[in-house]
Protein backbone atom coordinates (compact mmCIF):
# COMPACT_ATOMS: atom_id res chain seq x y z
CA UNK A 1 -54.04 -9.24 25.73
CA UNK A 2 -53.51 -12.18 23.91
CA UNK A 3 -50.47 -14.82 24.85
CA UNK A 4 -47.34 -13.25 22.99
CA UNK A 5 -45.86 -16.00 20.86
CA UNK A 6 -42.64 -16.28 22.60
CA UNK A 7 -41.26 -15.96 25.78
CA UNK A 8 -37.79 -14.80 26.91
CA UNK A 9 -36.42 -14.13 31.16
CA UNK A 10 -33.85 -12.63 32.61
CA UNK A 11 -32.89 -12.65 36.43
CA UNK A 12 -30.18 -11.32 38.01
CA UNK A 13 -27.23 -13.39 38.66
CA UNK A 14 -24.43 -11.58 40.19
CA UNK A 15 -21.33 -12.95 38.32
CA UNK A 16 -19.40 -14.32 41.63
CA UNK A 17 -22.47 -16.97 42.42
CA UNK A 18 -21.75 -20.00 42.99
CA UNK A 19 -22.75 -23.36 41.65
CA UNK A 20 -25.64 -23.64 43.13
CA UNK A 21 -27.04 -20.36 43.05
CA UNK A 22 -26.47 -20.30 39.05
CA UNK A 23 -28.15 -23.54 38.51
CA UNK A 24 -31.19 -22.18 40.73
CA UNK A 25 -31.60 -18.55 38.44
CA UNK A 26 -31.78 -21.09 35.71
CA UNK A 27 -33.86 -23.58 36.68
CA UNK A 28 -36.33 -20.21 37.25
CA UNK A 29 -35.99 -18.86 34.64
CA UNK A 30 -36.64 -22.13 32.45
CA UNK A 31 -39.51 -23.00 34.30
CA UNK A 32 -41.99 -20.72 32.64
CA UNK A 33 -40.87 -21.80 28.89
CA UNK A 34 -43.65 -24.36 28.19
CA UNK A 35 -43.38 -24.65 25.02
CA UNK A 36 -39.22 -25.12 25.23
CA UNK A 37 -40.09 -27.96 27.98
CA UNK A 38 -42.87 -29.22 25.37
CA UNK A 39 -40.35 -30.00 22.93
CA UNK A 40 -37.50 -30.97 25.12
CA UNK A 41 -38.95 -33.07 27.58
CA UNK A 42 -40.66 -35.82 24.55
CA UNK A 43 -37.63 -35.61 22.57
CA UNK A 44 -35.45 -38.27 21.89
CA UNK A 45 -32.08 -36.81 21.44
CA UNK A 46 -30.95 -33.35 22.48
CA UNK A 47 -27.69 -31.20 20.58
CA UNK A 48 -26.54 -28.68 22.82
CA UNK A 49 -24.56 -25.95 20.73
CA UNK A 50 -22.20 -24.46 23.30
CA UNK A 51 -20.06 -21.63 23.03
CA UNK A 52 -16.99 -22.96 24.48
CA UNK A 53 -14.23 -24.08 21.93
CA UNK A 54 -10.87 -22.68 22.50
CA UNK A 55 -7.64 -24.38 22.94
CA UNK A 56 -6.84 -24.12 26.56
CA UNK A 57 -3.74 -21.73 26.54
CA UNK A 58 -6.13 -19.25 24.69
CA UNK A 59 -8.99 -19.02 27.42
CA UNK A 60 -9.49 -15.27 28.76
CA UNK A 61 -10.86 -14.53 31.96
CA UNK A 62 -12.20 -11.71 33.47
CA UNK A 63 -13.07 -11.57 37.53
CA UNK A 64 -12.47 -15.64 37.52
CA UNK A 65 -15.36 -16.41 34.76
CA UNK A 66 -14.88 -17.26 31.18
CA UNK A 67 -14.45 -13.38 29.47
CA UNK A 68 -15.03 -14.56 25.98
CA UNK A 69 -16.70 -18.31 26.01
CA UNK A 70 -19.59 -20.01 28.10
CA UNK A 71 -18.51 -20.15 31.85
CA UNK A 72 -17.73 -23.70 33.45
CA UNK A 73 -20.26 -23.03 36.08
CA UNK A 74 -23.11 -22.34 33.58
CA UNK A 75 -22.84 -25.51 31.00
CA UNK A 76 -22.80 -27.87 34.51
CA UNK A 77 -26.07 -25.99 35.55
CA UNK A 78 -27.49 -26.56 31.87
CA UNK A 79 -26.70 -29.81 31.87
CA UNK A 80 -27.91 -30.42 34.93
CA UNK A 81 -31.48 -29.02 34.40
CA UNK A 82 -31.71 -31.08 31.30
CA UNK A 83 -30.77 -34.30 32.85
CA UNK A 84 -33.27 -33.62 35.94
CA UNK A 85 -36.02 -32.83 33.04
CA UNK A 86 -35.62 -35.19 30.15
CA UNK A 87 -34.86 -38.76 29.49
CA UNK A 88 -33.20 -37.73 26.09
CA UNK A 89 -30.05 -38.81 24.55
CA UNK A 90 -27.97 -35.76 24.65
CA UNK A 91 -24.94 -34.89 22.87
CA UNK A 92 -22.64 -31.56 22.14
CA UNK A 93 -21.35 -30.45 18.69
CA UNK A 94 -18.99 -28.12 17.55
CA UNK A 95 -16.03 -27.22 15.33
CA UNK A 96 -12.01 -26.96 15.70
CA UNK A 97 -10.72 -23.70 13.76
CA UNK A 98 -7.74 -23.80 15.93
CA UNK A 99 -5.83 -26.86 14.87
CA UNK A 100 -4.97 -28.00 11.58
CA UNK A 101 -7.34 -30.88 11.23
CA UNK A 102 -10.31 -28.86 12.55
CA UNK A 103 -10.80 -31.93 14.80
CA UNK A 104 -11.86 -31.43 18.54
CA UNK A 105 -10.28 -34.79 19.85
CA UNK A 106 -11.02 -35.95 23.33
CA UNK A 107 -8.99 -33.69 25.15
CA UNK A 108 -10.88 -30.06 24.38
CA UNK A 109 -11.73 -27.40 27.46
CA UNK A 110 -15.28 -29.03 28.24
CA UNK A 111 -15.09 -32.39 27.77
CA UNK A 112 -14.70 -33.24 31.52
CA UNK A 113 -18.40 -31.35 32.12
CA UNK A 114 -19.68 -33.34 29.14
CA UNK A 115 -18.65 -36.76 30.75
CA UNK A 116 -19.51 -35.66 33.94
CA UNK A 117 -23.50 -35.81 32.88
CA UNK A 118 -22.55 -38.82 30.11
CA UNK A 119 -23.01 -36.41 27.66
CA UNK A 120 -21.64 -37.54 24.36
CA UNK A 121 -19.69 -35.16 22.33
CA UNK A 122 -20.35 -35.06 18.03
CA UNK A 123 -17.81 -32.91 15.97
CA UNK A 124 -19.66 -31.64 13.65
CA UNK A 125 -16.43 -31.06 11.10
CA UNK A 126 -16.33 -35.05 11.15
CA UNK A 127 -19.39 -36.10 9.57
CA UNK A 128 -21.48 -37.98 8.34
CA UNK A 129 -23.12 -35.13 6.77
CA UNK A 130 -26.57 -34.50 5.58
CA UNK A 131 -28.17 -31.78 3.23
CA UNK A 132 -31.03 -29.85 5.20
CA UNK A 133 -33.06 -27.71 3.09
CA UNK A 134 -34.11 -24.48 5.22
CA UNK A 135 -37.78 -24.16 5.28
CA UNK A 136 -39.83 -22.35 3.38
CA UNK A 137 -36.51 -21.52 1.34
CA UNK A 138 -33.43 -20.31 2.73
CA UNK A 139 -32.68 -16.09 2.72
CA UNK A 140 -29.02 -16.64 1.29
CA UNK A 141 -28.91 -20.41 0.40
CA UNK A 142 -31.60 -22.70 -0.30
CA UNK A 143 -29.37 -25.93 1.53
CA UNK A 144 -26.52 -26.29 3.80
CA UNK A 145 -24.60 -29.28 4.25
CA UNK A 146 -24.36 -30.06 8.38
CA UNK A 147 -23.64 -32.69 10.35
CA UNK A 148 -26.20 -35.69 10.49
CA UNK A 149 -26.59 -35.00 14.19
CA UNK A 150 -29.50 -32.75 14.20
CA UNK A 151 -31.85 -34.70 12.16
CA UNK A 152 -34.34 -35.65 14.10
CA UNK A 153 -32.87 -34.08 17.40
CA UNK A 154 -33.80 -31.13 19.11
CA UNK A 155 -31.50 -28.49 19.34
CA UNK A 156 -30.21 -26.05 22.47
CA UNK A 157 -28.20 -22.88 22.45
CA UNK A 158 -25.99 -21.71 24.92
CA UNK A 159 -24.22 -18.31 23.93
CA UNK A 160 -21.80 -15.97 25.56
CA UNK A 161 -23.42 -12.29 25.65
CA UNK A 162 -20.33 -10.35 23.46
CA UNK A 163 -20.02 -7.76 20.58
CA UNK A 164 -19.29 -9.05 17.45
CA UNK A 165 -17.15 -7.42 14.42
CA UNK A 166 -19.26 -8.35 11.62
CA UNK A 167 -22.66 -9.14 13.07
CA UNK A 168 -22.32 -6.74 15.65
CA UNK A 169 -23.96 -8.59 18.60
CA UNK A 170 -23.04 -12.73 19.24
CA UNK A 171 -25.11 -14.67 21.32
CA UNK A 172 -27.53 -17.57 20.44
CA UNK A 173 -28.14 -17.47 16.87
CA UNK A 174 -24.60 -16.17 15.77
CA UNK A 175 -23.47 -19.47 18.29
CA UNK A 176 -24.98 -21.33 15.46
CA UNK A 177 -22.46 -20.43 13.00
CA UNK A 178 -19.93 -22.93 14.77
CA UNK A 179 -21.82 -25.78 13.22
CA UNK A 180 -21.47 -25.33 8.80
CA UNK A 181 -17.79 -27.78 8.89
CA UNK A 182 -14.63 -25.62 8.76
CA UNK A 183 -13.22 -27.61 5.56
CA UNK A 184 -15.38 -28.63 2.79
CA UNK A 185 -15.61 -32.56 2.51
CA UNK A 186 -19.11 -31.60 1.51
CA UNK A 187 -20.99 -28.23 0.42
CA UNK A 188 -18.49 -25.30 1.16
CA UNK A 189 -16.03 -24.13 3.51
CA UNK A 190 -16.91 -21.90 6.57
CA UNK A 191 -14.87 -19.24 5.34
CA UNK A 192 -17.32 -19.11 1.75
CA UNK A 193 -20.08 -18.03 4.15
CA UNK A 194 -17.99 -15.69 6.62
CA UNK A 195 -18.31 -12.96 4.07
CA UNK A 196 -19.50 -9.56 3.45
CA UNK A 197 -23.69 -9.31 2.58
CA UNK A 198 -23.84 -13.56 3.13
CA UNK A 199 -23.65 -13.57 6.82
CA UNK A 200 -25.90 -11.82 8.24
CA UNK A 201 -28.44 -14.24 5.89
CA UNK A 202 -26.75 -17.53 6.59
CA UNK A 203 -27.37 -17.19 10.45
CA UNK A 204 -31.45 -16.90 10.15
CA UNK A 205 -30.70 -19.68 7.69
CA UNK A 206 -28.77 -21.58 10.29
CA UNK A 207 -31.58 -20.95 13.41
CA UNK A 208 -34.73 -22.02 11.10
CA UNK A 209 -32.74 -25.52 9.92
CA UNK A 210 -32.01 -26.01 13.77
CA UNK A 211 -34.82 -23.74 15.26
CA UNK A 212 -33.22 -24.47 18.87
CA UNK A 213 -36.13 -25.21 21.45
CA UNK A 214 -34.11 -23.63 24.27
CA UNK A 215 -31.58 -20.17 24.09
CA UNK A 216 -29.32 -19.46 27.02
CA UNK A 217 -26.82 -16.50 27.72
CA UNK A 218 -24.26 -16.33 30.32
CA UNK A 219 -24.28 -13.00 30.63
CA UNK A 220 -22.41 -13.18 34.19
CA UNK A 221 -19.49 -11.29 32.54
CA UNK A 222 -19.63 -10.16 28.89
CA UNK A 223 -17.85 -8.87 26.37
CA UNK A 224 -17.35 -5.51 24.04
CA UNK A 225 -15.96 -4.32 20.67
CA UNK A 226 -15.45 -8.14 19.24
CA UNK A 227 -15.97 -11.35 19.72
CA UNK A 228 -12.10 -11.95 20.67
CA UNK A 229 -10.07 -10.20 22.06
CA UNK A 230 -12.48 -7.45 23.49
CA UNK A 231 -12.66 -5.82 26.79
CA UNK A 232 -14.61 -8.02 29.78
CA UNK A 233 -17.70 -6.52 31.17
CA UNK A 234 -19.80 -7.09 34.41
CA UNK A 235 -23.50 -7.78 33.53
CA UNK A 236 -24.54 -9.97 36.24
CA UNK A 237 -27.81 -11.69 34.41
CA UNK A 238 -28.53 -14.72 33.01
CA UNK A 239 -31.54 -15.16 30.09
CA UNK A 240 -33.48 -17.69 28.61
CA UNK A 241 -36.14 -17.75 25.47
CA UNK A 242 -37.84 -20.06 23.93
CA UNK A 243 -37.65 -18.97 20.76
CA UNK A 244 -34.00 -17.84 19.18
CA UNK A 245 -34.45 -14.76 17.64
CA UNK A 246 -36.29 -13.17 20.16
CA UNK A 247 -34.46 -14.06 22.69
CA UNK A 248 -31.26 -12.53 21.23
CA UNK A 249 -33.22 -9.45 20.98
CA UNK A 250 -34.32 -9.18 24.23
CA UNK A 251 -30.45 -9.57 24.80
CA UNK A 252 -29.45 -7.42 22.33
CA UNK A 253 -31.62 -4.47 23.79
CA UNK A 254 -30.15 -5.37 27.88
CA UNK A 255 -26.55 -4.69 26.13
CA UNK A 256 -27.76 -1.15 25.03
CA UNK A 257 -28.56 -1.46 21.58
CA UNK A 258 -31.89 -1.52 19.45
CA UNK A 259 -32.63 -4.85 18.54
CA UNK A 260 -34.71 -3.35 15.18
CA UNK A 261 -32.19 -1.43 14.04
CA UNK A 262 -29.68 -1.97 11.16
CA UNK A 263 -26.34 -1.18 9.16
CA UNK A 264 -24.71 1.22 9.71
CA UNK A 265 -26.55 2.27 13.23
CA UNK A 266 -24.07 0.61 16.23
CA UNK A 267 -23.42 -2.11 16.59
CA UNK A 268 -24.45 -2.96 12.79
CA UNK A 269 -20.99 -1.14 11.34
CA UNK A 270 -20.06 -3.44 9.13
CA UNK A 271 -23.33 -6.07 8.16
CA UNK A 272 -26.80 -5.87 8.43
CA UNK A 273 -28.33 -7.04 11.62
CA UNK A 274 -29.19 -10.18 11.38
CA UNK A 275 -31.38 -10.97 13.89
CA UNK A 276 -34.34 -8.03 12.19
CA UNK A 277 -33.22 -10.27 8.84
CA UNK A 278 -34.93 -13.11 10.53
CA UNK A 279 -37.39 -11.01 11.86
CA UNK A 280 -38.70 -9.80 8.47
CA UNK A 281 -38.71 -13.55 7.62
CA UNK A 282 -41.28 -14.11 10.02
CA UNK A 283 -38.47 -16.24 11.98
CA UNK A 284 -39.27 -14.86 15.38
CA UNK A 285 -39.49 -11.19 16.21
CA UNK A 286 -37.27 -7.98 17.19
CA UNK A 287 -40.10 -6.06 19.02
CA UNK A 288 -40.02 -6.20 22.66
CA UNK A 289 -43.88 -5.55 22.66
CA UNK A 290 -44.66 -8.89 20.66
CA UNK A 291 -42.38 -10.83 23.10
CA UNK A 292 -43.66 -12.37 27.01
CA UNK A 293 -40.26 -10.93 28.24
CA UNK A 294 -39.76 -10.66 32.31
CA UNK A 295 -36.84 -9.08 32.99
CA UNK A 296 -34.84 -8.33 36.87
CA UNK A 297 -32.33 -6.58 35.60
CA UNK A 298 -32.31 -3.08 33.53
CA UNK A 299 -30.56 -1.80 30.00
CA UNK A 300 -27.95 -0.83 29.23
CA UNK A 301 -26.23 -3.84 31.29
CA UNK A 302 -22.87 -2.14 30.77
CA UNK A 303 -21.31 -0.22 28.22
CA UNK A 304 -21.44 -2.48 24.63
CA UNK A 305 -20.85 -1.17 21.42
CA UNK A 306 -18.62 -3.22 18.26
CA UNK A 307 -15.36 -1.98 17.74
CA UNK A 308 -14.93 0.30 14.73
CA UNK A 309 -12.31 -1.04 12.51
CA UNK A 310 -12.83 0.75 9.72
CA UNK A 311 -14.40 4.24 8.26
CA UNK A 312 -18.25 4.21 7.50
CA UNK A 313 -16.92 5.32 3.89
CA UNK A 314 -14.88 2.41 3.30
CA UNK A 315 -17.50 0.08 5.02
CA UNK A 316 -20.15 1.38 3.00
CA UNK A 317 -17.83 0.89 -0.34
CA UNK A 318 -16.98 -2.51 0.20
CA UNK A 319 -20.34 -3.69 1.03
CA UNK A 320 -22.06 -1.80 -2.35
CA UNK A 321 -19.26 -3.12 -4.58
CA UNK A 322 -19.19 -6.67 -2.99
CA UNK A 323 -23.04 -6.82 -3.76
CA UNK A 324 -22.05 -5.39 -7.25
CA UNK A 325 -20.04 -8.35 -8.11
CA UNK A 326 -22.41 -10.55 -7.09
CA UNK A 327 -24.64 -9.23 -9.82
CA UNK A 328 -21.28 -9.08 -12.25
CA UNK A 329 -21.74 -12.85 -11.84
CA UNK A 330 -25.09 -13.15 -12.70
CA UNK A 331 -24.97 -10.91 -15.74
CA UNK A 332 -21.68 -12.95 -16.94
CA UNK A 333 -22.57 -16.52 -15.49
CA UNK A 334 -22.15 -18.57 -19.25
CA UNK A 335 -18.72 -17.19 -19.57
CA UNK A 336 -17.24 -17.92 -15.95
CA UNK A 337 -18.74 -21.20 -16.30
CA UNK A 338 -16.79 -21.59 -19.61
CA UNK A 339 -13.56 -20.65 -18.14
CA UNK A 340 -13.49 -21.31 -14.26
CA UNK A 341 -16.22 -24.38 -13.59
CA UNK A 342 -16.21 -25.89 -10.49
CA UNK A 343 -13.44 -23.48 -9.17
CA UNK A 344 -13.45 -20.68 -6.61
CA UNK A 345 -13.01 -17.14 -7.92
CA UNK A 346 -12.71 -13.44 -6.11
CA UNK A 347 -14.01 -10.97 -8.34
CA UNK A 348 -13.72 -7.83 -7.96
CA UNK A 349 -14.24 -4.32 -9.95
CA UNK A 350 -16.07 -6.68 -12.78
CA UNK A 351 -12.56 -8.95 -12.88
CA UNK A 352 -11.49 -12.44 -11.71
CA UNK A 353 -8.41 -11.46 -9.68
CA UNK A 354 -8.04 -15.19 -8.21
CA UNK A 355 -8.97 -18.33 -9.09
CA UNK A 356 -8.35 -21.61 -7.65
CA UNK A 357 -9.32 -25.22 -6.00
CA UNK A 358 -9.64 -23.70 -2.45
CA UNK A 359 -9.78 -20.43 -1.21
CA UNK A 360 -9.05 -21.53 2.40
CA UNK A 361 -5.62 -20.65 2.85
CA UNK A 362 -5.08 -17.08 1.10
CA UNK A 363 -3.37 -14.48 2.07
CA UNK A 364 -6.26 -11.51 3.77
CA UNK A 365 -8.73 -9.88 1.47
CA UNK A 366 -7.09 -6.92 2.34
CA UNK A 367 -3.47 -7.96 0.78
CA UNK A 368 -5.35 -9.35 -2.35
CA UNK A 369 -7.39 -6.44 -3.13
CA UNK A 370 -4.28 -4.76 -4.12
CA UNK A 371 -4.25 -0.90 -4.91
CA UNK A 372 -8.24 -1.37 -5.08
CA UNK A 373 -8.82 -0.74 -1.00
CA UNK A 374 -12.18 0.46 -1.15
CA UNK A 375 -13.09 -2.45 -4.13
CA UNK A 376 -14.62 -5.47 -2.52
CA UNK A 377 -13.80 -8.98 -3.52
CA UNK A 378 -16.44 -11.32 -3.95
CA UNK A 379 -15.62 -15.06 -3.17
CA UNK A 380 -17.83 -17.68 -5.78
CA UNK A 381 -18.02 -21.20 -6.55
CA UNK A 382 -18.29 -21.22 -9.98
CA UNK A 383 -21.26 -24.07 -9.77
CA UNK A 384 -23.25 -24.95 -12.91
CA UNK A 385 -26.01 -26.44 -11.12
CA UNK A 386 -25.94 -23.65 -8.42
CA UNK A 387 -26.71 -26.98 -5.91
CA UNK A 388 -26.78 -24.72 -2.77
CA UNK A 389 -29.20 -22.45 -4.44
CA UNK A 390 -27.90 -19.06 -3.46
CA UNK A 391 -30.21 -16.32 -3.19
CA UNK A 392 -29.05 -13.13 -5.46
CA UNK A 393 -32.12 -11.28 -4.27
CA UNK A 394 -30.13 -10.87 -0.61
CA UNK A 395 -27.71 -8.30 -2.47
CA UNK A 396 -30.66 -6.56 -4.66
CA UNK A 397 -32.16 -5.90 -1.40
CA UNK A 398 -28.74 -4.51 0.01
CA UNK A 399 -27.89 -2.41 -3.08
CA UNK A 400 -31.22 -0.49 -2.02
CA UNK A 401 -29.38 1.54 0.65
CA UNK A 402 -27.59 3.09 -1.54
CA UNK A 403 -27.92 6.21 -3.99
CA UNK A 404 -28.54 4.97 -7.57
């Protein structure tokens, strides 16, 4: 058999090990990702993506590790391993949706293991900013404005192993979504792309403009039904790929679920899956069989599923209508330019039931849909020049689940 193209591990780590023993499973599991190393190890500057931003009087724990966030224990033994095996400038990045200046200041819950390996620290809602087109043409948007950071840099993912609400599973490539800025100084606000039929496109957008060299999950302890706020699990493995999207299927399928399926099989309740998005893009791959994947420890890890919020009716409604609008927008573009240019607008059952400067601070979809429950509301930037290049083909493609 030919070498697969990527290569994922996963070794038991029982989730009371110390230090020591979790840097070990790491460093062995590491070891056999050549091409990861390749990258890494002649790179000039490293951005580590961890999931670990919360305020500190909001940190869960279950069985003394980090329920809901990247454990202490694990970003010391991945920082460790990469000072022992590069010479690279490394910094972290992420976002502040917890304060009202979205700024991380000096203070946050991991900056003392940052400093500890003189490991700088970048907020990405801070800028400078640069435009990075995703390659070959992005799958919901054509561009995203980032932070300047990555150009040039390689990147590395370190994820939490949890359930997700939307996306149904979070770990490396959903991480990424912490790095599009919370406000919009430049491009659009988080929030634009946090949103029915986009997301589960942005992400693959978001891993092939950063295409991190290195994926890690602390899966010591994880978490089920949503991404906070869920109940704590004991999963006792930790996994590394070299390759994002496979990785977080190989992960996907140790939590219980099929990494190849889709909405509306669990997890996927709510969004399509978005790592079989990427897939079909021919940004990694969902099938075990096409991945070098070494595994100690056995599925289902624990019982996973996502929470179910909602009926598969009203699910199903809001996601055909929300695509509907999108194509309401098309059809009626001159017009809406006309009246609401370069202004936000929900639409909804073929009507503009908002419009304004910024959407950011609005009451809940749910309270502005009114008596229309089962009506989704499409959030637009009313753009002439369509700069970000938004894909309408994305909701073509999800109107085909549906009768016609």
């Amino acid at each position: 058999m030919s070498e697969r193209n990527f290569k994922v591990r996963a070794a038991h780590c029982d989730f009371r090990a110390s230090q020591e023993e979790i840097y070990q499973t790491l460093r062995r599991i590491t070891d056999p990702l050549d091409r990861a190393w390749a990258k890494l190890e002649k790179a000039n500057r490293i951005v580590i993506k961890f999931n670990m931003m919360k305020m500190h009087p909001r940190l869960e724990y279950y069985f003394g590790r980090r329920r809901e966030l990247v454990d202490d224990m694990v970003a010391h033994a991945v920082l460790r391993l990469l000072r022992e095996r590069t010479t690279a400038q490394i910094d972290a990045t992420d976002t502040n949706p917890y304060t009202k200046a979205h700024l991380m200041g000096n203070n946050f819950n991991y900056a003392n293991i940052l400093q500890k390996y003189d490991v700088g620290f970048i907020d990405s809602n801070a800028g400078p900013y640069k435009k990075y087109e995703v390659p070959g043409g992005g799958l919901m948007f054509d561009r995203y404005d980032l932070s300047a950071c990555f150009d040039g840099a390689e990147v590395v993912s370190v994820a939490k192993m949890k359930n997700h609400l939307f996306m149904g599973v979070t770990l490396c490539m959903k991480n990424l979504f912490g790095l599009p800025p919370i406000t919009a100084p430049v491009g659009r606000s988080r929030s634009y792309y946090h949103h029915f039929i986009r997301l589960s496109y942005v992400l693959p957008d978001l891993g092939m403009i950063t295409n991190p060299a290195l994926n890690i999950v602390d899966a010591l302890t994880g978490q089920w039904g949503r991404e906070w706020g869920g109940q704590g699990r004991i999963t006792n493995p930790l996994i590394a790929g070299d390759q994002v999207t496979a990785t977080d299927a190989c992960g996907t399928y140790l939590m219980g679920h099929d990494p190849a399926s889709d909405w509306p099989t669990p997890p996927f309740r709510r969004d399509r899956n978005h790592l079989l998005i990427a897939a079909n893009r021919g940004f990694g791959t969902v099938n075990l069989d096409e991945i070098d994947f070494e595994t100690e420890v056995t599925s289902p890890l624990a019982e996973f599923d996502s929470e179910a919020t909602d009926s598969e009716a009203m699910v199903a409604s809001w996601r055909r209508t929300t695509c509907e609008q999108a194509l309401v927008y098309q059809d009626q573009k001159k017009s809406l330019i006309d009246q609401y240019r370069d202004q936000f607008i929900f639409l909804q059952d073929g009507e503009v039931v908002w419009h304004g400067d910024d959407p950011a601070n609005l009451r809940s979809r749910r309270e502005l849909s009114g008596a229309k429950k089962d009506q989704g509301m499409w959030l637009k930037l009313v753009d002439p020049h369509e700069i970000e290049g938004e894909r309408f083909e994305a909701y073509e493609e999800c109107l085909k689940a549906f009768p016609s």
